[in-house]
Protein backbone atom coordinates (compact mmCIF):
# COMPACT_ATOMS: atom_id res chain seq x y z
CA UNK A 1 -9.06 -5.89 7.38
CA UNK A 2 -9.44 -2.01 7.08
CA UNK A 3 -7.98 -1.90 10.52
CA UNK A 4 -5.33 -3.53 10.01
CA UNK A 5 -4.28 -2.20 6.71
CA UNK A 6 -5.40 1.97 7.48
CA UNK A 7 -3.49 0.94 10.90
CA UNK A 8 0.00 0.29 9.21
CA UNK A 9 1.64 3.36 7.98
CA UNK A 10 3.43 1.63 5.68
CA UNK A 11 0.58 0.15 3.93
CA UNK A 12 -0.14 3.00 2.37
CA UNK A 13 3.61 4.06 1.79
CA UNK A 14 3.44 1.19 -0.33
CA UNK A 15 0.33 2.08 -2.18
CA UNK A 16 1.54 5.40 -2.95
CA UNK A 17 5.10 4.08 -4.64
CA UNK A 18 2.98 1.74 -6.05
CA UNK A 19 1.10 4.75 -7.81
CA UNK A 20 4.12 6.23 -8.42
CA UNK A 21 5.34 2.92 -10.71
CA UNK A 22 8.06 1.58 -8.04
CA UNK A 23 6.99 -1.78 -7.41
CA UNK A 24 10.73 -3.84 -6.97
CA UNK A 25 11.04 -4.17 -3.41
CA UNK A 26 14.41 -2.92 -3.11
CA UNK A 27 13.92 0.48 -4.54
CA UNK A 28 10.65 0.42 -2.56
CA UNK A 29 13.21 0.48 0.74
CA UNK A 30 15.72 2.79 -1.14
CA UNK A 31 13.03 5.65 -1.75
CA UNK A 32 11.52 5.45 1.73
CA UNK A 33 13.82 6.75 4.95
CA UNK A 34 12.77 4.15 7.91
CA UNK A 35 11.31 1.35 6.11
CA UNK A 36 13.11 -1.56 6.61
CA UNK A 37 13.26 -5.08 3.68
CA UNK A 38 12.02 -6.91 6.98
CA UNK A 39 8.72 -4.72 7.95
CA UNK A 40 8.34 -4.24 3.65
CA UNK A 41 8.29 -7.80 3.37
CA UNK A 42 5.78 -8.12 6.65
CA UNK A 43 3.60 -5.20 4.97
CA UNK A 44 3.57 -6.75 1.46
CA UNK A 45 2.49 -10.78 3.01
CA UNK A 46 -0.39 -8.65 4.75
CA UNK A 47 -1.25 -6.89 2.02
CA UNK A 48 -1.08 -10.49 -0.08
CA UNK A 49 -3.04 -12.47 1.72
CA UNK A 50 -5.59 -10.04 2.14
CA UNK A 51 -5.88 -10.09 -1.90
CA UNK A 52 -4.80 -6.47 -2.12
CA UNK A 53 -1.41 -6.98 -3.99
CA UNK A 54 -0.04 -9.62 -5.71
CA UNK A 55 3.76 -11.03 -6.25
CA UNK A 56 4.71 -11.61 -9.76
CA UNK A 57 8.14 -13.47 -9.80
CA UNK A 58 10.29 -13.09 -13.48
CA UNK A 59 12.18 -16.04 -14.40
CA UNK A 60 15.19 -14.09 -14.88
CA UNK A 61 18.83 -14.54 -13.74
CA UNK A 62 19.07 -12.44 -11.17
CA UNK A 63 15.28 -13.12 -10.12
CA UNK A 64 13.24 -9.97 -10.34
CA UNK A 65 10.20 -9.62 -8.04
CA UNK A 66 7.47 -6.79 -8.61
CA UNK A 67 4.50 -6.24 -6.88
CA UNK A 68 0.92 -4.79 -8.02
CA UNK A 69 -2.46 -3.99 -6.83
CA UNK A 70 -5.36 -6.22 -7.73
CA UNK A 71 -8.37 -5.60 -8.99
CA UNK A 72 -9.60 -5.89 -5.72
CA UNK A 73 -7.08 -3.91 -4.51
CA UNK A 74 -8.04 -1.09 -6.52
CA UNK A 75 -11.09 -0.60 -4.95
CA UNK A 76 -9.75 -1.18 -1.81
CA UNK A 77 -7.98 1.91 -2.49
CA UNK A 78 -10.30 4.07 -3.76
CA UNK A 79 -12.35 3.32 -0.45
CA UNK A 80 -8.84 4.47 1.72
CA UNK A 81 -8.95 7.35 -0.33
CA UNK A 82 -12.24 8.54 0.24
CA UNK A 83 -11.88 7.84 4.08
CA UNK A 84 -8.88 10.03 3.67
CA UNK A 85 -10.94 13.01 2.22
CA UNK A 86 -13.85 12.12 4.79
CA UNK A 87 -10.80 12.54 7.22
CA UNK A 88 -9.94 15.61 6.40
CA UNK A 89 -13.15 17.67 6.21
CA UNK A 90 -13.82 16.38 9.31
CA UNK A 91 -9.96 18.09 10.52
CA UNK A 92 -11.14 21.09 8.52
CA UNK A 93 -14.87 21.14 10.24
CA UNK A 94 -16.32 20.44 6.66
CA UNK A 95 -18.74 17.69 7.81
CA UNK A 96 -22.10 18.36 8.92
CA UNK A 97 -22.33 17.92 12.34
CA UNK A 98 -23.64 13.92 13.15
């Protein structure tokens, strides 16, 4: 699951607007040069079925979609992050040597 999520650059694109309070798909593809509604929506089922996000669906006319991070999700995050920082010492020579 890490693998595949840490793999996709747009995974974390998507946390990051997430954090930002952008969670409507289409301004999710307006804010980001390159990211396409087709590799969003691939990104976001991923991201679903691995329990990270979920889809909440407004029964509104037009339909609004948003999308938010679980409570799993949350800590899913917090681990990315701190493999993030680990991944960085380690660019800066930081980390003891192993």
């Amino acid at each position: 699951m890490v693998e595949s999520i840490y793999g996709c650059k747009w995974s974390l694109t998507v946390y990051q607007l997430l954090a930002c309070g952008i969670n409507r798909p289409g301004e999710m593809v307006r804010q980001v040069e390159g990211l396409s509604t087709k590799v969003l929506n691939e990104c976001l089922r991923r991201n679903m079925e691995f329990g990270i996000l979920e889809r909440v669906a407004y029964d509104e006319s037009p339909p609004r979609v948003e999308y938010r991070v679980t409570p799993f999700g949350g800590k899913f995050v917090r681990v990315l992050d701190e493999l993030e920082k680990l991944q960085q010492e380690l660019e800066r020579g930081d980390a003891p040597p192993g």
